[in-house]
Protein backbone atom coordinates (compact mmCIF):
# COMPACT_ATOMS: atom_id res chain seq x y z
CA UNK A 1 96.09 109.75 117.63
CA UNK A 2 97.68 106.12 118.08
CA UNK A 3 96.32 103.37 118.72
CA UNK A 4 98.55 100.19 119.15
CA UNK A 5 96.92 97.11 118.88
CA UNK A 6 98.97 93.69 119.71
CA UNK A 7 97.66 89.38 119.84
CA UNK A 8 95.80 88.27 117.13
CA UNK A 9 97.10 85.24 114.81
CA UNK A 10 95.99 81.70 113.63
CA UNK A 11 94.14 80.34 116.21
CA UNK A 12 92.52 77.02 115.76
CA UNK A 13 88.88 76.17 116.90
CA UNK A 14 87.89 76.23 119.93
CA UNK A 15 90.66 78.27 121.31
CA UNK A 16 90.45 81.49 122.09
CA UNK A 17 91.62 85.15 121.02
CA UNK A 18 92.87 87.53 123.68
CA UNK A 19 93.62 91.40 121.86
CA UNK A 20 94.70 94.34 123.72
CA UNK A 21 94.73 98.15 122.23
CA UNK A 22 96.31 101.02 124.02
CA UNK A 23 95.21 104.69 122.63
CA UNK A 24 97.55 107.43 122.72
CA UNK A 25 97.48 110.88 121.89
CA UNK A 26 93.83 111.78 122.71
CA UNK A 27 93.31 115.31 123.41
CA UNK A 28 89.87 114.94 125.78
CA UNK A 29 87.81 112.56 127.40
CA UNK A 30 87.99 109.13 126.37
CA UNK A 31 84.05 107.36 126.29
CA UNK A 32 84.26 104.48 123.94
CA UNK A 33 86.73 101.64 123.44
CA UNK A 34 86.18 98.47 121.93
CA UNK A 35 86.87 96.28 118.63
CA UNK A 36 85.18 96.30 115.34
CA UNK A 37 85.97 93.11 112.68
CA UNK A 38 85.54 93.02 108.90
CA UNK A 39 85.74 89.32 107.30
CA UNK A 40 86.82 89.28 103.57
CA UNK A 41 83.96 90.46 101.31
CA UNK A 42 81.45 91.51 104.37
CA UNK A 43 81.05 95.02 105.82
CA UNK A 44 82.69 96.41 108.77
CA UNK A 45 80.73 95.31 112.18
CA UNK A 46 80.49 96.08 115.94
CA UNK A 47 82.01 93.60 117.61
CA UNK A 48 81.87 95.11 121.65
CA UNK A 49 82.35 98.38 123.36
CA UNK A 50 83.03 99.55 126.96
CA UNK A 51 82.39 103.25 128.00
CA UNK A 52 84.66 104.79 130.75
CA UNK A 53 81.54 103.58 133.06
CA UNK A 54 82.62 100.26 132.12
CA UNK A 55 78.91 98.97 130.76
CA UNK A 56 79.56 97.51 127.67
CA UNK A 57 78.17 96.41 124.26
CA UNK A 58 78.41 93.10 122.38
CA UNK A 59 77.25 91.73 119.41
CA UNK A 60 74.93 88.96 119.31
CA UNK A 61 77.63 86.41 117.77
CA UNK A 62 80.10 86.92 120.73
CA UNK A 63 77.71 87.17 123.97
CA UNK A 64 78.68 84.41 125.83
CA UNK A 65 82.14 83.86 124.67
CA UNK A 66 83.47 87.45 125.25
CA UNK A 67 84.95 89.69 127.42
CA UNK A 68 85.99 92.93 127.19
CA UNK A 69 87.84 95.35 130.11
CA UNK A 70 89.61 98.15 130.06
CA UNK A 71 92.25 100.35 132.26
CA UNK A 72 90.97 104.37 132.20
CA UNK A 73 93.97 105.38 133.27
CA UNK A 74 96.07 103.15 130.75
CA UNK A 75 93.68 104.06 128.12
CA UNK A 76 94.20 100.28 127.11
CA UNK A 77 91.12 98.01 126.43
CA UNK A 78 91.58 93.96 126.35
CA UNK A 79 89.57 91.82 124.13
CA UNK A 80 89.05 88.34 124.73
CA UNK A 81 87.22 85.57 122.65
CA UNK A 82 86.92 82.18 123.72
CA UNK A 83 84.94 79.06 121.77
CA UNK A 84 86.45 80.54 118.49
CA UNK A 85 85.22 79.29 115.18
CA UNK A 86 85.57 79.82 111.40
CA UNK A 87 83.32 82.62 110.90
CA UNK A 88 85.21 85.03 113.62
CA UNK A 89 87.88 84.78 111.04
CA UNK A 90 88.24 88.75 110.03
CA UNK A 91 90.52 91.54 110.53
CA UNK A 92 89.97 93.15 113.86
CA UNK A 93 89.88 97.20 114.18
CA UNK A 94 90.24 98.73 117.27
CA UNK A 95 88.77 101.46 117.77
CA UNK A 96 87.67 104.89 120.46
CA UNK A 97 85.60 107.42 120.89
CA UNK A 98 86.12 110.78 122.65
CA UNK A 99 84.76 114.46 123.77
CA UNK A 100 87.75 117.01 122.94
CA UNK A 101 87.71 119.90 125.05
CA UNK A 102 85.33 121.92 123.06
CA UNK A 103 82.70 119.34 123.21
CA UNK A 104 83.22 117.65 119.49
CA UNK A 105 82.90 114.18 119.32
CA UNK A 106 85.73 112.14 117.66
CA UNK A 107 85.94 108.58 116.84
CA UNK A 108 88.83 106.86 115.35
CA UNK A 109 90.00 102.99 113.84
CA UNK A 110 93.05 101.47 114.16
CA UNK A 111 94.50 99.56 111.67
CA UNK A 112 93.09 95.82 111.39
CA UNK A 113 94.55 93.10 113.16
CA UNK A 114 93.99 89.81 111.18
CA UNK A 115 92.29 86.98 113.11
CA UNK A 116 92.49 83.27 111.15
CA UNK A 117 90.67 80.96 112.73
CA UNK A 118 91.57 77.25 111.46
CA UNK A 119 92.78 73.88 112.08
C-alpha cells in the first residue's frame, strides 16, 4: 500500500492549505479517506473523512473552513483548509480505510506531511 501525499508548507495566517493524497496498491474496496494531524507534543487526531458515498466527517476545529472531496476512481482525496491559524500547525497523515476481498477491514497512515502555519 502507497499512499502519496503532496502541498503542505509554511503558510501564513489566514491563508489557506490545499493537500491531496492518492492511494495505491489497495487490494479491495476503498471506504474511508481523509487526513489525520498530530501537532508537536499532542496526540494524533481526526481531522475529516469522506466514505466512497461521499458523506463526510470533520472535526469541530475545521467545520467551516474545510473541505474535503475525493475521486473513487482516482482513489485520490483533496484536502483543503482555509482561515488557517497557529494551532493547525501539525504534521498531516493521510490516511484510508478498506474491505479486502475476504471481508477484513484494513486501515493505513501515510507518512506526515508538515503544516507550519506562521507569519
Amino acid at each position: 500500500v502507497q499512499l502519496q501525499a503532496s502541498g503542505g508548507g509554511l503558510v501564513q495566517p489566514g491563508g489557506s492549505l490545499r493537500l491531496s493524497c492518492a492511494a495505491s496498491g489497495i487490494i479491495g474496496d476503498i471506504n474511508d479517506m481523509g487526513w489525520y494531524r498530530q501537532a508537536p507534543g499532542k496526540q494524533r487526531e481526526l481531522v475529516a473523512i469522506i466514505n466512497n458515498e461521499g458523506r463526510t466527517r470533520k472535526a469541530d476545529f475545521v467545520k467551516g473552513r474545510l473541505t474535503i472531496s475525493r475521486d473513487n476512481g482516482e482513489s485520490t482525496v483533496w484536502l483543503q483548509v482555509d482561515n488557517l491559524k497557529p494551532e493547525d500547525t501539525a504534521a498531516y497523515y493521510c490516511y484510508i480505510g478498506w474491505m479486502t476481498p475476504d471481508s477484513h477491514a484494513m486501515e493505513y497512515w501515510g507518512k506526515g506531511t508538515l503544516v507550519t502555519v506562521s507569519s
